[in-house]
C-alpha atoms as a PDB file:
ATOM      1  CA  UNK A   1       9.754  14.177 -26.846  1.00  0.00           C
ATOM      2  CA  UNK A   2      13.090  12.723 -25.501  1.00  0.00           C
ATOM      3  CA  UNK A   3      11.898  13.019 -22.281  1.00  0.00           C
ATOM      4  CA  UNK A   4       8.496  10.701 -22.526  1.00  0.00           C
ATOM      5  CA  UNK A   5      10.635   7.470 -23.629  1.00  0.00           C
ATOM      6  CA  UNK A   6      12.094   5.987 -21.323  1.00  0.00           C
ATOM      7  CA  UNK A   7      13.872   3.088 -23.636  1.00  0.00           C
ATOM      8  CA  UNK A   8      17.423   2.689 -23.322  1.00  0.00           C
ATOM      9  CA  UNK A   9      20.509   0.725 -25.037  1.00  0.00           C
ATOM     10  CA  UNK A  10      22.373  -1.258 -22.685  1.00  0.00           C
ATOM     11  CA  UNK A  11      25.606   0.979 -22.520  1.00  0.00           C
ATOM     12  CA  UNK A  12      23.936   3.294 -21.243  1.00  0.00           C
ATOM     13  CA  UNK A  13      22.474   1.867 -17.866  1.00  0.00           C
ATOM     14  CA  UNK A  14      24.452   1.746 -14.667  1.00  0.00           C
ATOM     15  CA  UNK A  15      24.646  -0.081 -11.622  1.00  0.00           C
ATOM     16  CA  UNK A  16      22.067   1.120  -9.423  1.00  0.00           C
ATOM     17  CA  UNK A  17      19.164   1.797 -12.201  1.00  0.00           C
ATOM     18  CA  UNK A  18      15.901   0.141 -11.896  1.00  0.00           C
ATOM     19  CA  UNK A  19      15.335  -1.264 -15.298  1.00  0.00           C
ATOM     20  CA  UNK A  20      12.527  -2.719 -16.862  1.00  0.00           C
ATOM     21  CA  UNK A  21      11.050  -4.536 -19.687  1.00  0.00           C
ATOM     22  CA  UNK A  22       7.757  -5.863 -21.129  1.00  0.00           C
ATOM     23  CA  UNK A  23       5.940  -9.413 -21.066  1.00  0.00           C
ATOM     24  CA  UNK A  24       3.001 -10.769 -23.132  1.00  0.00           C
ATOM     25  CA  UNK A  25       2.998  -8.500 -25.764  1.00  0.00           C
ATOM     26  CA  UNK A  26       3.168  -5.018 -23.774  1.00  0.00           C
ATOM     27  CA  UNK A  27       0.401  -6.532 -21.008  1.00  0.00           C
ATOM     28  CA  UNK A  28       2.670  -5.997 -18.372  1.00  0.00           C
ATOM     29  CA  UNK A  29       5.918  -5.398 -16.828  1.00  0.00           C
ATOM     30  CA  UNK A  30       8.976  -7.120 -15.542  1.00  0.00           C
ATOM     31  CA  UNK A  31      11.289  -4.608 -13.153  1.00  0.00           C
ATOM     32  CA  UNK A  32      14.408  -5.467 -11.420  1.00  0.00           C
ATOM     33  CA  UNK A  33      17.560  -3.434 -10.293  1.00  0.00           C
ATOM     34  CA  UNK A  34      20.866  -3.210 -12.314  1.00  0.00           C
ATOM     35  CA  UNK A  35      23.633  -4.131 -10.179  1.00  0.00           C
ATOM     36  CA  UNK A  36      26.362  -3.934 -12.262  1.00  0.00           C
ATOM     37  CA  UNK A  37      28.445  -7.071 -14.026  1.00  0.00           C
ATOM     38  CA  UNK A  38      26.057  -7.541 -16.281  1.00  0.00           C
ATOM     39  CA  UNK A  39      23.541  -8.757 -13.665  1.00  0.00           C
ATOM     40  CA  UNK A  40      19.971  -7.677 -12.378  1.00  0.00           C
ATOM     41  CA  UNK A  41      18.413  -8.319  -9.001  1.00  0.00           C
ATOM     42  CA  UNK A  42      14.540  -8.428  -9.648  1.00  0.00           C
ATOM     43  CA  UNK A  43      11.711 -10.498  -7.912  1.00  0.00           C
ATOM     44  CA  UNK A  44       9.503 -13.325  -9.033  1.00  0.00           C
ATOM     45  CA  UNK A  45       6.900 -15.872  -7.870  1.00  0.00           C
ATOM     46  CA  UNK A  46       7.611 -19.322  -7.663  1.00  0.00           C
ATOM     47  CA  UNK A  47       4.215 -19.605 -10.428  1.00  0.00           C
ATOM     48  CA  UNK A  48       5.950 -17.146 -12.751  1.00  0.00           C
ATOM     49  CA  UNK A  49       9.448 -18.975 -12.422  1.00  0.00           C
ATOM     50  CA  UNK A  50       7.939 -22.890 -12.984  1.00  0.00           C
ATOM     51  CA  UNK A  51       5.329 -21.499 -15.640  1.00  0.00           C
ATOM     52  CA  UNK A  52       7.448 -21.224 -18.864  1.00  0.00           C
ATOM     53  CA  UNK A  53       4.379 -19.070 -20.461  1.00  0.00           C
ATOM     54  CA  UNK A  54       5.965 -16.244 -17.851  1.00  0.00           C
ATOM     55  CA  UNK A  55       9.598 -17.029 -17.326  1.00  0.00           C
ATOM     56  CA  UNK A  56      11.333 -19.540 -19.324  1.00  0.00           C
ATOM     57  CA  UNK A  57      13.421 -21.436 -16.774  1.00  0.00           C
ATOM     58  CA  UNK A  58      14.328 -24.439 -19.066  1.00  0.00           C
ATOM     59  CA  UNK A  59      16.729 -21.807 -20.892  1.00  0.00           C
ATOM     60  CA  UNK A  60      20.448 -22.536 -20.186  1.00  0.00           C
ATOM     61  CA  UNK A  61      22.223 -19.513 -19.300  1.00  0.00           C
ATOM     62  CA  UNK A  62      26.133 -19.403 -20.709  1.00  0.00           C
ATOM     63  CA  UNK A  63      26.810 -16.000 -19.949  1.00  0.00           C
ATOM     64  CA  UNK A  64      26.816 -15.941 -15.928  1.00  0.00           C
ATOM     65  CA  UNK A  65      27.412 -19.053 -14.270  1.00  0.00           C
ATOM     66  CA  UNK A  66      25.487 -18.016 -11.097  1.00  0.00           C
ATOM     67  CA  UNK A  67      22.168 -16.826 -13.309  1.00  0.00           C
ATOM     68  CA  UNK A  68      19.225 -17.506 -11.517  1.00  0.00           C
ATOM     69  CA  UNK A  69      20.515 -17.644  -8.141  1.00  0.00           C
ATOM     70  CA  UNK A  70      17.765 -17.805  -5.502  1.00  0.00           C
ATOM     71  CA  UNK A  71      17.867 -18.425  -1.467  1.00  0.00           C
ATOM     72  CA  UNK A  72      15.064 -21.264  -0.722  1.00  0.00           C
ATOM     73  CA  UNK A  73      11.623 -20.083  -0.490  1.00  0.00           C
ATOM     74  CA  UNK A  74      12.673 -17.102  -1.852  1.00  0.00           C
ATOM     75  CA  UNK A  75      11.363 -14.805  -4.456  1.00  0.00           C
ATOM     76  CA  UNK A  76      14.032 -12.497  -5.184  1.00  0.00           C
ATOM     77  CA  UNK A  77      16.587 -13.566  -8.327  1.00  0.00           C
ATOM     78  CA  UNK A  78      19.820 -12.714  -9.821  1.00  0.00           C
ATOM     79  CA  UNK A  79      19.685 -13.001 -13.254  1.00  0.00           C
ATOM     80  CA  UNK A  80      22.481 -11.966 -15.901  1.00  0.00           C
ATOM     81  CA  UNK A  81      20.833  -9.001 -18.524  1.00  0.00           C
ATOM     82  CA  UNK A  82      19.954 -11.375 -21.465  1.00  0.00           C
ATOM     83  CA  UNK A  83      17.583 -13.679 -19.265  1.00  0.00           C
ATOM     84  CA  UNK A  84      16.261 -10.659 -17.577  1.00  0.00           C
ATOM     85  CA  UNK A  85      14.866  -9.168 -20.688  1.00  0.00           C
ATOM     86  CA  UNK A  86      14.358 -12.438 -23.165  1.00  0.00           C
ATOM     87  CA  UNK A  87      15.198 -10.502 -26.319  1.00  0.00           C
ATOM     88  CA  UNK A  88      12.908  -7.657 -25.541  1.00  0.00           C
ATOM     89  CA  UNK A  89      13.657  -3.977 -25.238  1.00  0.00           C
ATOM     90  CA  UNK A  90      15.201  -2.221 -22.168  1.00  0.00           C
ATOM     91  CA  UNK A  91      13.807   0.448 -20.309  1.00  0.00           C
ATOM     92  CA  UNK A  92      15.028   2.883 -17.315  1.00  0.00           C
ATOM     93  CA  UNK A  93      12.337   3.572 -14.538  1.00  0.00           C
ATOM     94  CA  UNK A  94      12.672   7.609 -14.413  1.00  0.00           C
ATOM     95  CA  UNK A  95      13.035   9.412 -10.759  1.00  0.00           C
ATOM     96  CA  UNK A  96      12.460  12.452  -9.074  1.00  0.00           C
ATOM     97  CA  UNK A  97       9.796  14.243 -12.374  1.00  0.00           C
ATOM     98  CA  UNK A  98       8.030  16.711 -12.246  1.00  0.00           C
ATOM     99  CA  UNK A  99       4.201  16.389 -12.058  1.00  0.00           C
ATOM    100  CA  UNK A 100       3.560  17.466 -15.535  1.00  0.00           C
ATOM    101  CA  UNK A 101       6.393  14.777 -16.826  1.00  0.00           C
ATOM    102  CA  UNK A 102       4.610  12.216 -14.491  1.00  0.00           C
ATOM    103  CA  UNK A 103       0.891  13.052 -16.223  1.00  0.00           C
ATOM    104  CA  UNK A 104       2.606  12.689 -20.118  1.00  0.00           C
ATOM    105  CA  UNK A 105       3.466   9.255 -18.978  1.00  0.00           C
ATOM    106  CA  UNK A 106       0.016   7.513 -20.354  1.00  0.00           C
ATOM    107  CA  UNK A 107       1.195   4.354 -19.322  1.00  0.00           C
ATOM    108  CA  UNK A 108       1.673   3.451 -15.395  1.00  0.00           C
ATOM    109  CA  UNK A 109       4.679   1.757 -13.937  1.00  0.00           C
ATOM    110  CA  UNK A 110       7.358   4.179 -15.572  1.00  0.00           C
ATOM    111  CA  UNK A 111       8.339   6.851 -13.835  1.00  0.00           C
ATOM    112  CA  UNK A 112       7.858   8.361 -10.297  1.00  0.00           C
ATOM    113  CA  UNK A 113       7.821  12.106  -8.987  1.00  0.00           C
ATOM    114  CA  UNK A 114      10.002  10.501  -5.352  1.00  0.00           C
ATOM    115  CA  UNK A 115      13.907  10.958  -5.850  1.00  0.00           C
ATOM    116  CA  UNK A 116      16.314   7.849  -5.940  1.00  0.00           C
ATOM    117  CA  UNK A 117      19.017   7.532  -3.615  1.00  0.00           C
ATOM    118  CA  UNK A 118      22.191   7.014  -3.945  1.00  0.00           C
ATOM    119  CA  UNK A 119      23.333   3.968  -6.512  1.00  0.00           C
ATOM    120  CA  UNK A 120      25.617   2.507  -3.708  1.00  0.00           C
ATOM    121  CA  UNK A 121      22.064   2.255  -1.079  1.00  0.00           C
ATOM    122  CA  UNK A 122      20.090   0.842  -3.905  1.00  0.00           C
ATOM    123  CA  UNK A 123      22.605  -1.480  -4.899  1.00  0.00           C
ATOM    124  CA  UNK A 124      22.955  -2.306  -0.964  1.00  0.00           C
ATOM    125  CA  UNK A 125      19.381  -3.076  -0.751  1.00  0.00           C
ATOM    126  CA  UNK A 126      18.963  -5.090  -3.845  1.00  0.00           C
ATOM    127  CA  UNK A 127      21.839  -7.426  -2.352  1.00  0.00           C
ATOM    128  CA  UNK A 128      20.112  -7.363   1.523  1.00  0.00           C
ATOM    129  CA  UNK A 129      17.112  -8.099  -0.445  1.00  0.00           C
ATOM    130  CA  UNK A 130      18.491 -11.351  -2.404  1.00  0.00           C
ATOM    131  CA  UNK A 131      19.834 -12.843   1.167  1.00  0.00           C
ATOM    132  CA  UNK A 132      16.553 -11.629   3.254  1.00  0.00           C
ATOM    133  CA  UNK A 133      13.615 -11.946   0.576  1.00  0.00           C
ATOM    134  CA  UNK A 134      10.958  -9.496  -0.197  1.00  0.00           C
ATOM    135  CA  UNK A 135       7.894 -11.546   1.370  1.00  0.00           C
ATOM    136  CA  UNK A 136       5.178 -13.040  -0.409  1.00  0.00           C
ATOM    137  CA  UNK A 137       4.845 -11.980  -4.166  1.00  0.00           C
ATOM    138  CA  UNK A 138       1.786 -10.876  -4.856  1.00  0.00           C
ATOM    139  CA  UNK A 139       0.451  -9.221  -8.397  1.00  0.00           C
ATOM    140  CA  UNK A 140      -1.685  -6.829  -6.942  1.00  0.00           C
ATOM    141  CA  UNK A 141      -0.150  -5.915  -3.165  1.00  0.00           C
ATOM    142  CA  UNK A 142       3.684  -7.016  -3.563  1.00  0.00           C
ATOM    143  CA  UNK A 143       5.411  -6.936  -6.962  1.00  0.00           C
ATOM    144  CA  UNK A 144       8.360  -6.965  -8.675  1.00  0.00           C
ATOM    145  CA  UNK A 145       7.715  -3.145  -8.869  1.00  0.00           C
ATOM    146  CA  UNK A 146       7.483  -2.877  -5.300  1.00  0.00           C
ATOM    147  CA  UNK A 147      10.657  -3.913  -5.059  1.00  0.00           C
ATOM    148  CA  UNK A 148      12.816  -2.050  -6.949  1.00  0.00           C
ATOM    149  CA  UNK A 149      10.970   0.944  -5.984  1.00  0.00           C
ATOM    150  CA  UNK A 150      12.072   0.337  -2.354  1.00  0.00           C
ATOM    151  CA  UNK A 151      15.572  -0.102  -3.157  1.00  0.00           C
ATOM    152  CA  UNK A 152      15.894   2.792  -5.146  1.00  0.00           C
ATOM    153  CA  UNK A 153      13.984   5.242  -2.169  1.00  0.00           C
ATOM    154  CA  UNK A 154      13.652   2.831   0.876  1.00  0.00           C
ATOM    155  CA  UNK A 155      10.256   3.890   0.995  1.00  0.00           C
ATOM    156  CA  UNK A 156       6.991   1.307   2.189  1.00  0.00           C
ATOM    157  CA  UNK A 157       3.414   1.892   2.566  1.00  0.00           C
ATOM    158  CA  UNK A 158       2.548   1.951   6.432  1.00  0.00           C
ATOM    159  CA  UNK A 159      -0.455  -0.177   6.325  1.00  0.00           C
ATOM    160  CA  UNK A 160       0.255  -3.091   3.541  1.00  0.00           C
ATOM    161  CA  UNK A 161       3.193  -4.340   1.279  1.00  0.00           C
ATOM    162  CA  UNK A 162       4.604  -2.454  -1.296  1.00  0.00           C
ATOM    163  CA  UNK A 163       4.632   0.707  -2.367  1.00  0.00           C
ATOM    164  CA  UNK A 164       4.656   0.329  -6.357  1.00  0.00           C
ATOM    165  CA  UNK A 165       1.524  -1.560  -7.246  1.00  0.00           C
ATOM    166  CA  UNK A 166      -0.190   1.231  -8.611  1.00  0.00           C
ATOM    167  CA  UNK A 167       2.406   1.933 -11.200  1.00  0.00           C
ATOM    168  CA  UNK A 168       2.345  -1.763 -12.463  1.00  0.00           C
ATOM    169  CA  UNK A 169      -1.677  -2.236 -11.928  1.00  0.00           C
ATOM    170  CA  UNK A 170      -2.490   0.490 -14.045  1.00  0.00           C
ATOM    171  CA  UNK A 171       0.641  -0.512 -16.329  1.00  0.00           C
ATOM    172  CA  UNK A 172      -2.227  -3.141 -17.604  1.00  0.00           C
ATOM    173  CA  UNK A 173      -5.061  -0.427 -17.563  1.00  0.00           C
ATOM    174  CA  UNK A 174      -3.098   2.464 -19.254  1.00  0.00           C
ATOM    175  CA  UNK A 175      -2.242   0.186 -21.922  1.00  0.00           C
ATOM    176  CA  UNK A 176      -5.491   0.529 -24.042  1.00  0.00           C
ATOM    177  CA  UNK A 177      -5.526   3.992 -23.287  1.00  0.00           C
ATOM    178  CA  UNK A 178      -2.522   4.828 -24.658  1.00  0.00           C
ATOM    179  CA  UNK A 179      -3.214   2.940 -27.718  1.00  0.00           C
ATOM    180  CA  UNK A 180      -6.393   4.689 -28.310  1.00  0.00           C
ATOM    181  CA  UNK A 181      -4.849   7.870 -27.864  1.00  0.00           C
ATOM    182  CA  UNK A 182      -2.033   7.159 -30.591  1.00  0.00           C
ATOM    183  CA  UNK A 183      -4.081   5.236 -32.822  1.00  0.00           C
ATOM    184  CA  UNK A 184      -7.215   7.602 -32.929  1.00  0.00           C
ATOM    185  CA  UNK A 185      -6.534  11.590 -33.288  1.00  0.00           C
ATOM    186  CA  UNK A 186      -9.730  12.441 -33.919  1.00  0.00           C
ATOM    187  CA  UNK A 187     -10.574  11.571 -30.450  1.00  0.00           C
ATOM    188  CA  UNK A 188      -9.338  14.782 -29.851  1.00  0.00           C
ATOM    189  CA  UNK A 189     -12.507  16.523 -31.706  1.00  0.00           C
ATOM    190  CA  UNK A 190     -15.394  17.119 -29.861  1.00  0.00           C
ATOM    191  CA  UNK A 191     -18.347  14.212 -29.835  1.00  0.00           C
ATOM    192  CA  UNK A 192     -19.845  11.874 -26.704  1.00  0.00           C
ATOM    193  CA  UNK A 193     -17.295   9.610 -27.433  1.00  0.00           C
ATOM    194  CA  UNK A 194     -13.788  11.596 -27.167  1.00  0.00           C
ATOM    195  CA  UNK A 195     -15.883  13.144 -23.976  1.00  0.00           C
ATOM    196  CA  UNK A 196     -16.098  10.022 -22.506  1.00  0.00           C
ATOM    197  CA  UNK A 197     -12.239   8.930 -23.362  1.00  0.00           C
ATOM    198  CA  UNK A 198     -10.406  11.706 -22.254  1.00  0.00           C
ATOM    199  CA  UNK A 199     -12.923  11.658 -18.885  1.00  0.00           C
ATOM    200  CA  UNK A 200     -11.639   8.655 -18.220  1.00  0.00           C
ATOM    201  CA  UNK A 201      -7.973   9.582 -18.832  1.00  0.00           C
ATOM    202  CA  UNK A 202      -8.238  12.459 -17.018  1.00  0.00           C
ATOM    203  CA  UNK A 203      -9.572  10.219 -14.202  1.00  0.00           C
ATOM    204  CA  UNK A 204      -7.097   7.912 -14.892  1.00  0.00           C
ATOM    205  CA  UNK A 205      -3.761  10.123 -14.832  1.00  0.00           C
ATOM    206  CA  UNK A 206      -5.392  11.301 -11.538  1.00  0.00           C
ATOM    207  CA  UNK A 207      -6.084   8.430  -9.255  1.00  0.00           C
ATOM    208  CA  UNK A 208      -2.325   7.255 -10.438  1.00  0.00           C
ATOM    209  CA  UNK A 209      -0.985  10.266  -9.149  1.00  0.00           C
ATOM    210  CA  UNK A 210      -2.416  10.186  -6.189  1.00  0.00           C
ATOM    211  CA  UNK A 211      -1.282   6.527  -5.529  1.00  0.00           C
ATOM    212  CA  UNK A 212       2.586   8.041  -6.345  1.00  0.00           C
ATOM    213  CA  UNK A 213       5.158   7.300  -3.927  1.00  0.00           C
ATOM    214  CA  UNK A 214       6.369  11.287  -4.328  1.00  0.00           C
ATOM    215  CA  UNK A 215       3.341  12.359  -3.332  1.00  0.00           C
ATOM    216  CA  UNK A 216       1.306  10.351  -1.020  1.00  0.00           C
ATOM    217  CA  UNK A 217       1.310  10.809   2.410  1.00  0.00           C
ATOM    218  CA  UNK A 218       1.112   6.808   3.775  1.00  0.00           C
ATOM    219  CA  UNK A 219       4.881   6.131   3.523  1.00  0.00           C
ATOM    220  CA  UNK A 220       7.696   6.212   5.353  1.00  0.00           C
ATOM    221  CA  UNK A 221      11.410   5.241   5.307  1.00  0.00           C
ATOM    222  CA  UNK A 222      12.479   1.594   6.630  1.00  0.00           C
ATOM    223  CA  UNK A 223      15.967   0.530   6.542  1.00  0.00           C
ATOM    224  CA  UNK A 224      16.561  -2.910   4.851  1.00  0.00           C
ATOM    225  CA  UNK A 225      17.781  -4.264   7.932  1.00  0.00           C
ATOM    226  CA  UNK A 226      14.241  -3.836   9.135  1.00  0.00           C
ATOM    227  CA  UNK A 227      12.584  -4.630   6.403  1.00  0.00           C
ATOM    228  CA  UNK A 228      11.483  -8.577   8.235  1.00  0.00           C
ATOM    229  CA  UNK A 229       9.593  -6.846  10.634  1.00  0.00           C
ATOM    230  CA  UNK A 230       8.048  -4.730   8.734  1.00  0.00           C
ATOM    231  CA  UNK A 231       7.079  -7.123   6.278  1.00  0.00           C
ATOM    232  CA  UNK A 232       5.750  -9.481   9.053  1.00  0.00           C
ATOM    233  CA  UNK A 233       8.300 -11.793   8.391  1.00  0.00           C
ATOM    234  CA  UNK A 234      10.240 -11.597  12.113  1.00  0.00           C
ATOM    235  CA  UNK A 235       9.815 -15.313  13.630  1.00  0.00           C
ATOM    236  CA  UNK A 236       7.843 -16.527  10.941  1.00  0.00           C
ATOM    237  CA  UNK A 237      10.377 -16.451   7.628  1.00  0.00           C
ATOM    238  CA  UNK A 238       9.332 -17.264   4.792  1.00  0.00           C
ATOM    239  CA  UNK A 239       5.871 -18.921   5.279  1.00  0.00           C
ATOM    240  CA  UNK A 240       3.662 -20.932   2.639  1.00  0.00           C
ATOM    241  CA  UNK A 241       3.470 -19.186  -0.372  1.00  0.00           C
ATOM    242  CA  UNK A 242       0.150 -20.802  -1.548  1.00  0.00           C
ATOM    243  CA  UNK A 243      -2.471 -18.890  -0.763  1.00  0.00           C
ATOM    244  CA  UNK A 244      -0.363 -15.812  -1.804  1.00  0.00           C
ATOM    245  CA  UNK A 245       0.571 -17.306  -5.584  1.00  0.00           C
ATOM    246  CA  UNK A 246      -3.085 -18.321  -6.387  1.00  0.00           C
ATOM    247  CA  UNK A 247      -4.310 -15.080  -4.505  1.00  0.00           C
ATOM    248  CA  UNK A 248      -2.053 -13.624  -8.060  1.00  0.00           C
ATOM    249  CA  UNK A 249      -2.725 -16.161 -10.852  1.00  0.00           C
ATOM    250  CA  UNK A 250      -6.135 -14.986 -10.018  1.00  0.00           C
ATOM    251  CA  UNK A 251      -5.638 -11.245 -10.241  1.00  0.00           C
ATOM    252  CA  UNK A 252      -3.393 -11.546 -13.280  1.00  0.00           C
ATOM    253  CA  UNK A 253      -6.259 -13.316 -14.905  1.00  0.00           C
ATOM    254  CA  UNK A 254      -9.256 -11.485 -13.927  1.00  0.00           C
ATOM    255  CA  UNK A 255      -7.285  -7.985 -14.887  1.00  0.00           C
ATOM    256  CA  UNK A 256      -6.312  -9.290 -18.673  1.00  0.00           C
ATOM    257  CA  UNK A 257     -10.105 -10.709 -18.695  1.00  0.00           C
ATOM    258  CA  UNK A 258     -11.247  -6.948 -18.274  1.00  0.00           C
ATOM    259  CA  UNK A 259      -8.357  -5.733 -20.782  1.00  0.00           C
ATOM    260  CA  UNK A 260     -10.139  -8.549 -23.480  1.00  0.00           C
END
């Protein structure tokens, strides 16, 4: 059972470990990368850092004078531990499982069957990635996910941003299935309605294996200090974020909408 909870205490983590933690009552969440000192790396939007429903910037940090640390126009952050997880629990992102680990994960955005490398590259990423940026956040396409995930395995889609928005999109869609699963053991005995459940899960566990980094065949390895071009950043850094930040307030809406 040990092996299906991913929660951690904080002496155990170590620099190098993508962590994560949960927002909005379990609707979604928040990853970032442990670089040691007491201090995460992780990536925002400029909506989620000004909204205080999302990210509570009016909080004065005392523990790390350089907390929230940001290069203009930038999305990625270096936040001390305490205002990365806001009094919530901590969890470690699990690498390198096995397939049948990876399906008794219910819930997306916890685990993935690709292998980590070594803590001193992810670390070495995380810090290219607070100078350089990580492009345009979006919910859907570009996420905080997609970012750690990269550092820890280097790995990008070849046709679009990101390589982790599966794991955090269906984060929000595993959610009720997970609770209907613990909540309701008689799903498990046969009528239309269990059918029709564990269909869907089954459908489910699928389509977000399939989308796994480990297994997909639509990624490949950039090094960080490519990482502009490939983004589509070379000789136009950092452009308006606009579009990009509605593009998500919209998606984040419309997907707790369908979760309602």
């Amino acid at each position: 059972m040990d092996l299906l909870i991913n929660r951690v205490e904080r002496r155990e983590i170590k620099p190098g470990d993508h962590i994560y933690t949960y927002r909005a009552a379990f609707i979604y969440s928040h990853h970032g990368i442990f670089v040691g000192e007491n201090t995460v790396v992780h990536f925002t939007s400029s909506w989620i850092s000004s909204d205080s429903s999302f990210y509570n910037s009016s909080l004065i940090c005392s523990s790390y004078p350089d907390c929230g640390f940001r290069k203009p126009k930038s999305g990625v952050v270096r936040s001390c531990l305490d205002c990365f997880l806001r009094n919530e629990s901590l969890y470690r992102y699990k690498y390198g499982v096995s397939p049948s680990v990876f399906f008794a994960h219910v819930r997306g955005g916890t685990c993935t069957t690709a292998k980590s490398d070594p803590p001193a590259e992810v670390i070495r990423r995380a810090s290219y990635l607070l100078e350089s940026g990580f492009g345009n956040y979006h919910l859907i396409q570009n996420n905080c996910e997609d970012s750690a995930l990269y550092c820890k395995t280097g790995l990008l889609t070849l046709d679009k941003l990101g390589v982790g928005a599966s794991g955090q999109v269906s984060s929000v869609f595993g959610a009720p299935l997970e609770a209907i699963f613990s909540s309701c053991p008689n799903l498990w005995m046969p009528s239309p309605v269990s059918r029709a459940v564990i269909k869907a899960a089954v459908k489910y566990s699928l389509d977000r294996y399939e989308a796994d980094i480990g297994v997909r065949d639509d990624v490949m390895k950039v090094a960080v200090e490519d990482l502009a071009v490939k983004l589509g950043l070379d000789g136009r850094h950092h452009k308006e974020v606009a579009d990009d930040t509605d593009a998500s307030k919209r998606d984040f809406v419309a997907m707790n909408s369908e979760r309602n």
